[in-house]
PDB file of N, CA and C in Angstrom:
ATOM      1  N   UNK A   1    -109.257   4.507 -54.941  1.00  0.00           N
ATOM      2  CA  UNK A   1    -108.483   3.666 -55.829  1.00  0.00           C
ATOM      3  C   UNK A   1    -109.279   2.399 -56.149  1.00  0.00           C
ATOM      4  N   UNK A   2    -108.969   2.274 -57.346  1.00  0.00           N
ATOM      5  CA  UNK A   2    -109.364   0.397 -57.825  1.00  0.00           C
ATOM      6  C   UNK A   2    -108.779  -0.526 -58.922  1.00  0.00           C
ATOM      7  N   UNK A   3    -108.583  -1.568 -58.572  1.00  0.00           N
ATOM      8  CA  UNK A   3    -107.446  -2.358 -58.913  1.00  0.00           C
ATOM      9  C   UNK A   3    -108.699  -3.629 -59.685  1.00  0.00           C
ATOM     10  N   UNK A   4    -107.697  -3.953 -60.738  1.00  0.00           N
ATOM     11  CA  UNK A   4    -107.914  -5.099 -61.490  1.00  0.00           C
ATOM     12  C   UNK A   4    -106.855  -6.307 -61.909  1.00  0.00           C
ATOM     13  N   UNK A   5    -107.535  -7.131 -61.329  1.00  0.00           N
ATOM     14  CA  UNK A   5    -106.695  -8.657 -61.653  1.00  0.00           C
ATOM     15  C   UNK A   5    -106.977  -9.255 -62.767  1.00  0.00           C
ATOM     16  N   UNK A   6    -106.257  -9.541 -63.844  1.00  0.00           N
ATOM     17  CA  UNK A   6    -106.604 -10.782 -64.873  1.00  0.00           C
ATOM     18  C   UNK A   6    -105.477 -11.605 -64.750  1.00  0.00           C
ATOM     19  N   UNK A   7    -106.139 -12.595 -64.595  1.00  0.00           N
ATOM     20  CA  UNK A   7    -105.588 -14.184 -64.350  1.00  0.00           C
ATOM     21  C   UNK A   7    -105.628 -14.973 -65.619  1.00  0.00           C
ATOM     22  N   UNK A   8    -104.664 -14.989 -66.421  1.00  0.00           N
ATOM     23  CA  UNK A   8    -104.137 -15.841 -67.665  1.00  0.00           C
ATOM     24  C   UNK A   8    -103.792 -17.002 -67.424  1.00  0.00           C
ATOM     25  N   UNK A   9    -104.495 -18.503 -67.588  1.00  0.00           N
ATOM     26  CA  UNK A   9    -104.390 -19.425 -67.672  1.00  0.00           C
ATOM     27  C   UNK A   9    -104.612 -20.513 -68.687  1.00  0.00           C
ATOM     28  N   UNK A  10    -104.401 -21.412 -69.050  1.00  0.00           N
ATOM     29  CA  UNK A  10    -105.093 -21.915 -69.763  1.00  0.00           C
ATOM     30  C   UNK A  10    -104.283 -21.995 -71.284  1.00  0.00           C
ATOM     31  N   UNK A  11    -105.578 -22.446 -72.471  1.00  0.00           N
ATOM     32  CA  UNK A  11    -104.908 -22.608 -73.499  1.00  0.00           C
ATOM     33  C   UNK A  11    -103.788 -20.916 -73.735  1.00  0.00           C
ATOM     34  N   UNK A  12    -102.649 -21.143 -74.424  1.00  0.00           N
ATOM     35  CA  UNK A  12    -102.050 -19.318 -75.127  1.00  0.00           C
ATOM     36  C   UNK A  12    -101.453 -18.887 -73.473  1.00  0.00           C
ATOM     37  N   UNK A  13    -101.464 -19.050 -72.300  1.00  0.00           N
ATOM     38  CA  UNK A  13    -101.350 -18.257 -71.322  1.00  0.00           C
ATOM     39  C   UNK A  13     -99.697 -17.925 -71.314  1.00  0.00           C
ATOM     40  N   UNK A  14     -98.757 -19.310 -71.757  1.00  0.00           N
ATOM     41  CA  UNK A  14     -97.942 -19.214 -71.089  1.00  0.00           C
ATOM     42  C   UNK A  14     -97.018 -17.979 -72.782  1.00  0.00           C
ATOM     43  N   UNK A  15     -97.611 -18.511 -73.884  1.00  0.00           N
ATOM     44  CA  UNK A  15     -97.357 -17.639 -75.186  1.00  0.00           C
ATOM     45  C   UNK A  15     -97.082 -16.138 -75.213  1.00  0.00           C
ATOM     46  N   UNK A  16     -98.660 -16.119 -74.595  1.00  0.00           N
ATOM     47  CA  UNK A  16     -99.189 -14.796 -74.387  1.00  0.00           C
ATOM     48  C   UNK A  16     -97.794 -13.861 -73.515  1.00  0.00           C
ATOM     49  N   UNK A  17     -97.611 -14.312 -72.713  1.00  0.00           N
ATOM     50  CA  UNK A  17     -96.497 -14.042 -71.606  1.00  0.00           C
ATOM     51  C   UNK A  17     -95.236 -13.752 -71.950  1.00  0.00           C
ATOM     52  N   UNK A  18     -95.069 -14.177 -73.020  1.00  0.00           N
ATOM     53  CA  UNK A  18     -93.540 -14.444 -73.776  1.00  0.00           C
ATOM     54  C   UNK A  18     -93.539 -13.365 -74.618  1.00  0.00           C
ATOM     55  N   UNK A  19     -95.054 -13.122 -75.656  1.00  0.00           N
ATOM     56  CA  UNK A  19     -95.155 -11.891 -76.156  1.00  0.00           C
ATOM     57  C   UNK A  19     -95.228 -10.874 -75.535  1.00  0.00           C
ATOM     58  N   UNK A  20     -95.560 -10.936 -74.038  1.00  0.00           N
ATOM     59  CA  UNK A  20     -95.642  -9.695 -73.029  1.00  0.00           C
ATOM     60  C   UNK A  20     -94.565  -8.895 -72.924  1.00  0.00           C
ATOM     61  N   UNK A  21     -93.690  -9.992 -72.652  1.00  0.00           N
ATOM     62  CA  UNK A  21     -92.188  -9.937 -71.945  1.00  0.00           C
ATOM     63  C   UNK A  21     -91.371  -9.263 -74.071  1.00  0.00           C
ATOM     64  N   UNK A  22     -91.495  -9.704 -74.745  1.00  0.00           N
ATOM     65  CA  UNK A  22     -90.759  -9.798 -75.897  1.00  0.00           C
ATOM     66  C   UNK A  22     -91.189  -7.583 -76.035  1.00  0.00           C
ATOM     67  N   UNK A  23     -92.246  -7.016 -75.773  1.00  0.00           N
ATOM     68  CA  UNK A  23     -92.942  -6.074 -76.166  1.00  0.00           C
ATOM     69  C   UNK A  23     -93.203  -4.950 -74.955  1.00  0.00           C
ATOM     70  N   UNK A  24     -92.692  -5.461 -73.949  1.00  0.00           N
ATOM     71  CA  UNK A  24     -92.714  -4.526 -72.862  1.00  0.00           C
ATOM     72  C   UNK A  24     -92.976  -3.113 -72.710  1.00  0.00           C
ATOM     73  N   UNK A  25     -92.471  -2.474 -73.709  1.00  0.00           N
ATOM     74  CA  UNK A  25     -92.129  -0.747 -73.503  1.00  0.00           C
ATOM     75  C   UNK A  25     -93.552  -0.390 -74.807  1.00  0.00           C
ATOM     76  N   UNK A  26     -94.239  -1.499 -75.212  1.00  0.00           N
ATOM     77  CA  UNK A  26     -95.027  -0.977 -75.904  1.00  0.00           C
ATOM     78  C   UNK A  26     -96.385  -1.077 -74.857  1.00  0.00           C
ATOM     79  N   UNK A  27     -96.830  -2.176 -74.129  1.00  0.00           N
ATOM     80  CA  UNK A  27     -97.184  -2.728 -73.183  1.00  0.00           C
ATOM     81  C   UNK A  27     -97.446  -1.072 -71.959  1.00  0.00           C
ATOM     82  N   UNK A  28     -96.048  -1.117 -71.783  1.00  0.00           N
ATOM     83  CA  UNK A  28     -96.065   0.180 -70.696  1.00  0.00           C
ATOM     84  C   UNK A  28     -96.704   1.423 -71.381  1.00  0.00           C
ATOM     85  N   UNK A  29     -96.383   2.165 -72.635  1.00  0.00           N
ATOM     86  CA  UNK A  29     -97.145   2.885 -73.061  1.00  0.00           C
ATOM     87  C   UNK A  29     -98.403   2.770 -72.997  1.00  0.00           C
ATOM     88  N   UNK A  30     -99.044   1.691 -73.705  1.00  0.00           N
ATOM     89  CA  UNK A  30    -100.434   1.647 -73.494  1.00  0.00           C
ATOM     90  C   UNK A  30    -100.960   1.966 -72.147  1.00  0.00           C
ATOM     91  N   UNK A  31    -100.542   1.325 -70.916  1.00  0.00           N
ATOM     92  CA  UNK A  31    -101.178   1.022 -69.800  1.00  0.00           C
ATOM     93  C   UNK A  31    -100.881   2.604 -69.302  1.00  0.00           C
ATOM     94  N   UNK A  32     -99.934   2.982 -69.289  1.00  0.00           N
ATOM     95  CA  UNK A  32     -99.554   4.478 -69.079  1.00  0.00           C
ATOM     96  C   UNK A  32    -100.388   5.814 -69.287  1.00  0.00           C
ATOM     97  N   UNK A  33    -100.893   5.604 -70.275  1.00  0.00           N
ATOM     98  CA  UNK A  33    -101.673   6.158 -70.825  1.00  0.00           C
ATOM     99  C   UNK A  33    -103.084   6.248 -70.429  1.00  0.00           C
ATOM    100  N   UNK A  34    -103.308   5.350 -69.964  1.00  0.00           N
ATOM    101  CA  UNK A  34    -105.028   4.896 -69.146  1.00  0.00           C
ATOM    102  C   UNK A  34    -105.060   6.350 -68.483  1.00  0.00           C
ATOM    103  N   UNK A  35    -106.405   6.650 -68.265  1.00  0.00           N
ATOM    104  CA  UNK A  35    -107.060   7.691 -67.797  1.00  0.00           C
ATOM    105  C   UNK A  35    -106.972   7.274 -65.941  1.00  0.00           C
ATOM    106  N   UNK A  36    -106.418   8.168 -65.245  1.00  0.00           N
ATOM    107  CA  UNK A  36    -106.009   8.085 -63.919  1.00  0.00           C
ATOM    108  C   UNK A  36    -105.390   6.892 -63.395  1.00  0.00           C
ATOM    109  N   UNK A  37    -104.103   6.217 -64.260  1.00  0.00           N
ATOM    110  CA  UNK A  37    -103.241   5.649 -64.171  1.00  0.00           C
ATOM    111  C   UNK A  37    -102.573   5.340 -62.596  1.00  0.00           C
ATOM    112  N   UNK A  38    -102.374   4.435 -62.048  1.00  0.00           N
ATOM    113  CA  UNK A  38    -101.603   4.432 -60.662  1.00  0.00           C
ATOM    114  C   UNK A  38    -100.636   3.400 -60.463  1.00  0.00           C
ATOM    115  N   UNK A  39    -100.923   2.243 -60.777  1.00  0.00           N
ATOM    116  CA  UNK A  39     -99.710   1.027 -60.835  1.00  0.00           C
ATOM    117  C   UNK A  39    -100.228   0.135 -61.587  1.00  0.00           C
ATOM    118  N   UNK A  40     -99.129  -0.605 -62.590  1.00  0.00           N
ATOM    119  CA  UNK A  40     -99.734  -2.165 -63.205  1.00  0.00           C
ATOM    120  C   UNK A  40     -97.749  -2.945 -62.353  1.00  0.00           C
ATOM    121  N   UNK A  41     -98.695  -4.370 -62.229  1.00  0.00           N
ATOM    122  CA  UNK A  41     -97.560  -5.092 -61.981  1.00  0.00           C
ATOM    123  C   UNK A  41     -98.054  -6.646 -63.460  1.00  0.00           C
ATOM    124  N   UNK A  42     -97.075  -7.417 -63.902  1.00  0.00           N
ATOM    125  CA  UNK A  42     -97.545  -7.908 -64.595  1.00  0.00           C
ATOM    126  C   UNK A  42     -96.166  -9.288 -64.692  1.00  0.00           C
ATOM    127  N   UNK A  43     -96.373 -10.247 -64.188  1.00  0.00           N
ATOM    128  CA  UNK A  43     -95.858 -11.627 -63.538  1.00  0.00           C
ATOM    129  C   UNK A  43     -96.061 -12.997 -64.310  1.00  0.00           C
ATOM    130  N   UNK A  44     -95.180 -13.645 -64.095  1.00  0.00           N
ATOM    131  CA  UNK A  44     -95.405 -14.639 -64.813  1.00  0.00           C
ATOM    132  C   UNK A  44     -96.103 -15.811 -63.568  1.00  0.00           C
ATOM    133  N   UNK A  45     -97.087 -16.740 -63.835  1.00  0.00           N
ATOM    134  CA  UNK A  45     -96.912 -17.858 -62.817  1.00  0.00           C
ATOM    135  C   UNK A  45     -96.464 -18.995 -63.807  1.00  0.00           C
ATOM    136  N   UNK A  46     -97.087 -20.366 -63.053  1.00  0.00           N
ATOM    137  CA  UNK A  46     -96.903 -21.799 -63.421  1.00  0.00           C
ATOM    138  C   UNK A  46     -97.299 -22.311 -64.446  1.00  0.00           C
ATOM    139  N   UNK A  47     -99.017 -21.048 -64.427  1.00  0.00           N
ATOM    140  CA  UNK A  47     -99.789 -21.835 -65.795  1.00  0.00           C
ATOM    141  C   UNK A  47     -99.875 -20.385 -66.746  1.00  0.00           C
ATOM    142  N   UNK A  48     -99.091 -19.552 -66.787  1.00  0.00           N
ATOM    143  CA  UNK A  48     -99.555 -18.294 -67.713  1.00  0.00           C
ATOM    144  C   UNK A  48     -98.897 -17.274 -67.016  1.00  0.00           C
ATOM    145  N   UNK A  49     -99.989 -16.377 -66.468  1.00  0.00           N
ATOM    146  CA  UNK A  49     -99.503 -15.253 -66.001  1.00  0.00           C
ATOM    147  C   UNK A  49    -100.423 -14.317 -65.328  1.00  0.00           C
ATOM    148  N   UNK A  50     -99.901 -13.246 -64.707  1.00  0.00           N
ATOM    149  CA  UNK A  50    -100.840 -12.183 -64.158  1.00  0.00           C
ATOM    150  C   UNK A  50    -100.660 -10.799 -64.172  1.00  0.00           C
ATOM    151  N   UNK A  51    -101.998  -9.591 -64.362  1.00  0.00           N
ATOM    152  CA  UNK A  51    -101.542  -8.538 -64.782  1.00  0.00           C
ATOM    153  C   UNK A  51    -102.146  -7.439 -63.473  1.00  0.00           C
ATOM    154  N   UNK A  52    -101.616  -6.629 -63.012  1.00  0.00           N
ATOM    155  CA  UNK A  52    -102.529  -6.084 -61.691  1.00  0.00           C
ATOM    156  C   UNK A  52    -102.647  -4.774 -62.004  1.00  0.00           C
ATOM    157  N   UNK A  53    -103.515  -3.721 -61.962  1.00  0.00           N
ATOM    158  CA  UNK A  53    -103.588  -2.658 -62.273  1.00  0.00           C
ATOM    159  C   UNK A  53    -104.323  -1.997 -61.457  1.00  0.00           C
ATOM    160  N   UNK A  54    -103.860  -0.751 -60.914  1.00  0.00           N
ATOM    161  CA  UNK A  54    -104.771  -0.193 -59.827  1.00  0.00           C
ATOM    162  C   UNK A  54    -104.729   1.470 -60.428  1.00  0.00           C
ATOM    163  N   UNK A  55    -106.045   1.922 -60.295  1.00  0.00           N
ATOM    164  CA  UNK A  55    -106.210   3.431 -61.181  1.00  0.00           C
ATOM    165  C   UNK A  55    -107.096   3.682 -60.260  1.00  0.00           C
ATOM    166  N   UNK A  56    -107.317   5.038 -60.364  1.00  0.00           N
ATOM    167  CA  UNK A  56    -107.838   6.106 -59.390  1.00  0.00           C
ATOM    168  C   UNK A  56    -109.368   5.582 -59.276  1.00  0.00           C
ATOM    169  N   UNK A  57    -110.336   5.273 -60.283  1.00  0.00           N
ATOM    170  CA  UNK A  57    -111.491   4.966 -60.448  1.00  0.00           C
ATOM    171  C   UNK A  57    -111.511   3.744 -61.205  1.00  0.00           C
ATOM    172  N   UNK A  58    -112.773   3.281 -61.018  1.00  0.00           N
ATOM    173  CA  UNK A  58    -113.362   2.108 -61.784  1.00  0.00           C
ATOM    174  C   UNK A  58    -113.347   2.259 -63.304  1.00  0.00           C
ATOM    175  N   UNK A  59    -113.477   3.846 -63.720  1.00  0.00           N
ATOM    176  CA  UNK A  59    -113.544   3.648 -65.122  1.00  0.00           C
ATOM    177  C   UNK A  59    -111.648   3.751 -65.773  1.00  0.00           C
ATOM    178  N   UNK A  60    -111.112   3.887 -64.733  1.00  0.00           N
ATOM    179  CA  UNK A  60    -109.898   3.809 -65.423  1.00  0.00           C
ATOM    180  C   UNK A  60    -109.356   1.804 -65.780  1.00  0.00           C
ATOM    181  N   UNK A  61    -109.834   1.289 -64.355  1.00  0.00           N
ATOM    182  CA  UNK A  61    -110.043   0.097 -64.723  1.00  0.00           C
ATOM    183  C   UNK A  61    -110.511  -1.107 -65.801  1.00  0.00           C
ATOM    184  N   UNK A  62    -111.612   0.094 -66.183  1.00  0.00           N
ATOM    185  CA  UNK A  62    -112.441  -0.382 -67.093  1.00  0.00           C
ATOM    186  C   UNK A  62    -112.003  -0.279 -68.200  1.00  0.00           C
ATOM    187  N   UNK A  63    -111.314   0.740 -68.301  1.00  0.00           N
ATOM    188  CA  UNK A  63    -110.189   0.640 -69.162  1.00  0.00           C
ATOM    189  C   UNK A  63    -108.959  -0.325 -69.611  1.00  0.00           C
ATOM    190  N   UNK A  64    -108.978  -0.178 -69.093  1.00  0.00           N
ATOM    191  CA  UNK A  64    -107.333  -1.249 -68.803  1.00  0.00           C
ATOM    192  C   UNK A  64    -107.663  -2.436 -69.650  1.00  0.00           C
ATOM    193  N   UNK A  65    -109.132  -3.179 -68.789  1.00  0.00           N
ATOM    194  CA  UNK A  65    -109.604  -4.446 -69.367  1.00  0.00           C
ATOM    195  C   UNK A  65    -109.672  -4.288 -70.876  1.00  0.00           C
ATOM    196  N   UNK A  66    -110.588  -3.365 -71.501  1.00  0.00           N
ATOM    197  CA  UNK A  66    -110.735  -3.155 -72.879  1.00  0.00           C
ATOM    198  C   UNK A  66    -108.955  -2.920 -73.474  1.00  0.00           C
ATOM    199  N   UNK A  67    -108.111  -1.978 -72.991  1.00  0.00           N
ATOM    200  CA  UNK A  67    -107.345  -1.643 -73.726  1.00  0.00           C
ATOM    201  C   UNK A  67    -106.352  -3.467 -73.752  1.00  0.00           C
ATOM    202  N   UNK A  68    -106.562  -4.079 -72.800  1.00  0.00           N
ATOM    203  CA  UNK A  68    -105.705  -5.618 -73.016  1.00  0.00           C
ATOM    204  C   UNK A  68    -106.432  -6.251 -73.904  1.00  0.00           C
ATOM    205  N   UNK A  69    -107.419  -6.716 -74.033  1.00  0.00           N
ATOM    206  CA  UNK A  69    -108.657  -6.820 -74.713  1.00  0.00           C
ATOM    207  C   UNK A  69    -108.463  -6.729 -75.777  1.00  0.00           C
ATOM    208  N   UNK A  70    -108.464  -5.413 -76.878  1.00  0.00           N
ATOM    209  CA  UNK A  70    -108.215  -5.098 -77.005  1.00  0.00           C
ATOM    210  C   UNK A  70    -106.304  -5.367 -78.070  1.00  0.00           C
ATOM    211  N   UNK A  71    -105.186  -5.366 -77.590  1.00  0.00           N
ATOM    212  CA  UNK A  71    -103.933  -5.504 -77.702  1.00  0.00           C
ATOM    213  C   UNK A  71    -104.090  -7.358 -77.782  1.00  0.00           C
ATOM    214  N   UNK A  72    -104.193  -7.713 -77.108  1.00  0.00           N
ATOM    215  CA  UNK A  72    -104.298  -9.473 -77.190  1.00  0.00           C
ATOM    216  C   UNK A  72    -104.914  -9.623 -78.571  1.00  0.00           C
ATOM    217  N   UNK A  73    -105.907  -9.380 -79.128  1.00  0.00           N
ATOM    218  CA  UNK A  73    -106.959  -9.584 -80.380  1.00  0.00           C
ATOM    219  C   UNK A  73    -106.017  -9.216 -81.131  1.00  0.00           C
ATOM    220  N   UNK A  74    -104.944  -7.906 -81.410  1.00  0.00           N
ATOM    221  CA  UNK A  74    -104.814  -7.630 -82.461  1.00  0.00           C
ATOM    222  C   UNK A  74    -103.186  -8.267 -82.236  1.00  0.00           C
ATOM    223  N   UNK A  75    -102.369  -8.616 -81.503  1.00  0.00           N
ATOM    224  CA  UNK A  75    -101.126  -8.654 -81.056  1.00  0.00           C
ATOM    225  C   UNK A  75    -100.911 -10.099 -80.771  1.00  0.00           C
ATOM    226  N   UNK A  76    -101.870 -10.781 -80.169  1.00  0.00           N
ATOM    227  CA  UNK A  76    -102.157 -12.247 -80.293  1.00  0.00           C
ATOM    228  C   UNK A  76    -102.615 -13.007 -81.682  1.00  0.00           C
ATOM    229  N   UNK A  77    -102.559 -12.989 -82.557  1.00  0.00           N
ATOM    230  CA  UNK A  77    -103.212 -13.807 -83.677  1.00  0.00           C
ATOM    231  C   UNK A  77    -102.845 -15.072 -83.223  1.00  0.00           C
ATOM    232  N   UNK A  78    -103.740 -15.725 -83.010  1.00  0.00           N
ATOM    233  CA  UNK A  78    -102.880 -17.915 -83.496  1.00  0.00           C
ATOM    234  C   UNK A  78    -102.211 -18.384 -82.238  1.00  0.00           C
ATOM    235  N   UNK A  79    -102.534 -17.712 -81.411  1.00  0.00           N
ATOM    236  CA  UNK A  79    -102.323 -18.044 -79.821  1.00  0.00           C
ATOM    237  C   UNK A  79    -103.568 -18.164 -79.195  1.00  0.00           C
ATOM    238  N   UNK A  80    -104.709 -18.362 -79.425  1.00  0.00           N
ATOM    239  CA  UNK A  80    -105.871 -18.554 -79.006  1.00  0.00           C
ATOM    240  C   UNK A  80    -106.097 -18.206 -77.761  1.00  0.00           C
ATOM    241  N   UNK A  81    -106.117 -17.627 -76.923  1.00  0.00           N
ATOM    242  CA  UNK A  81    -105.594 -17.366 -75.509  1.00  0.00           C
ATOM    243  C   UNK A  81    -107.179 -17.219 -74.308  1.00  0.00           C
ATOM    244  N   UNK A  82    -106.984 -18.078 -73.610  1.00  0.00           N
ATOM    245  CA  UNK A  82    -108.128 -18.292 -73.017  1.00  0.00           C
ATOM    246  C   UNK A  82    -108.222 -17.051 -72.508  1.00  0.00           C
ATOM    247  N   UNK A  83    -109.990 -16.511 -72.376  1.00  0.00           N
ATOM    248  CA  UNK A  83    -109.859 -15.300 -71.700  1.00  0.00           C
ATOM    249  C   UNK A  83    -109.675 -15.420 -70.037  1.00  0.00           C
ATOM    250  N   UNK A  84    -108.828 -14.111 -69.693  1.00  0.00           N
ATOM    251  CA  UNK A  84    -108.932 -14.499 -68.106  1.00  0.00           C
ATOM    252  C   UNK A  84    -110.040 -14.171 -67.196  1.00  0.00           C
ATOM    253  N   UNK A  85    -109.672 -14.599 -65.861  1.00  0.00           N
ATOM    254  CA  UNK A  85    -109.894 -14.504 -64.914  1.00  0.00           C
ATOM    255  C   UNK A  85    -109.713 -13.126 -64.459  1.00  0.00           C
ATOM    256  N   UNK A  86    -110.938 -12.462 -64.489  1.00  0.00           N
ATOM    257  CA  UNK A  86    -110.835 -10.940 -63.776  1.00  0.00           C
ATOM    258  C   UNK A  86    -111.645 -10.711 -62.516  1.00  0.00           C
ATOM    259  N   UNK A  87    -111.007 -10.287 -61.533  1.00  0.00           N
ATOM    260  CA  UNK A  87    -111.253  -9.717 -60.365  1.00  0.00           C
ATOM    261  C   UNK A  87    -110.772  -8.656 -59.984  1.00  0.00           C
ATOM    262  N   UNK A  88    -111.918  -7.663 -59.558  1.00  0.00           N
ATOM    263  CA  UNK A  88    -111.995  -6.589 -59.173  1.00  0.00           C
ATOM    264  C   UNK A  88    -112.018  -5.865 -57.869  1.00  0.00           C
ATOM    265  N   UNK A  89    -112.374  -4.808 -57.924  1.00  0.00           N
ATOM    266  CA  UNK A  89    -112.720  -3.957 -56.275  1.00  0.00           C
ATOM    267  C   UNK A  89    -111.835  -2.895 -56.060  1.00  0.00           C
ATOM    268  N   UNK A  90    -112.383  -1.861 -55.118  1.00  0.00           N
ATOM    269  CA  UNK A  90    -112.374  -0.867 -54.611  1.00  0.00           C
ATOM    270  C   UNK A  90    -110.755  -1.455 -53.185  1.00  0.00           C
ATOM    271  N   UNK A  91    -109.900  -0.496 -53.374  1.00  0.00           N
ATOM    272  CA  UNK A  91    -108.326  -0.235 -52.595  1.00  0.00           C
ATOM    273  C   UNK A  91    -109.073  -0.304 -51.176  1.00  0.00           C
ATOM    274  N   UNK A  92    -108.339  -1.180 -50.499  1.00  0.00           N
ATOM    275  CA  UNK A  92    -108.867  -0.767 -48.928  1.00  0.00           C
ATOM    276  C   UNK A  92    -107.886  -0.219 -48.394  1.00  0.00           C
ATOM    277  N   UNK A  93    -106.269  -0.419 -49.209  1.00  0.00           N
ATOM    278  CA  UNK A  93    -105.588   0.105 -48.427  1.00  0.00           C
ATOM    279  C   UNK A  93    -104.390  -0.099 -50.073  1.00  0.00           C
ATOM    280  N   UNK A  94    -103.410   0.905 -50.039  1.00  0.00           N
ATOM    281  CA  UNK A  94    -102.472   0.838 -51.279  1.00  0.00           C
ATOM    282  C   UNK A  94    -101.288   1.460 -50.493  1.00  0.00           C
ATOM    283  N   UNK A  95    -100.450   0.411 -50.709  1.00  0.00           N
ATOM    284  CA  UNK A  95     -98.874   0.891 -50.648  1.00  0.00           C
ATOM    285  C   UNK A  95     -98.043   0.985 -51.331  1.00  0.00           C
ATOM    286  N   UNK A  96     -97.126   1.405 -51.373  1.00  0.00           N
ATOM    287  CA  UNK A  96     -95.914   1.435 -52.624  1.00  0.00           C
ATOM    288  C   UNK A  96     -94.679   1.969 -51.587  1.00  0.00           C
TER     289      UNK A  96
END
């Protein structure tokens, strides 16, 4: 398994979030869809927000990033939205 963090802060973060929340079930399709799919969790904090995604391999990960990437560019216009904070790595351990 491997999981990806993007950390939304900054200028657009807290916007961005509102459009998250406003679009949800379109949101879930996309991410659903990723190639060896396993969990996204996706949270609001103080300054923006956070999106967590854990897929079988790195390239499903790699995915994910492009497909937000991606959805923000075309779904964000005029929210300028700082890019996030991504952190990565390999599951040492996954529960649900």
């Amino acid at each position: 398994m491997h999981t990806v963090i993007r950390n939304y802060t900054g200028t657009g973060a807290t916007e961005l979030f509102d459009l998250l929340d406003q679009r949800k079930a379109e949101v879930e399709g996309l991410i659903r869809a990723i190639n060896g799919f396993v969990s996204y969790s996706l949270f609001r904090t103080e300054t923006g927000g956070v999106s967590v995604t854990v897929c079988e391999d790195k390239s499903g990960t790699d995915e994910s990033v492009q497909v937000a990437k991606d959805w923000i560019r075309e779904n964000g216009r005029g929210l300028d939205v700082t890019p996030p904070i991504v952190t990565e790595g390999t599951n040492i351990l996954q529960l649900q």
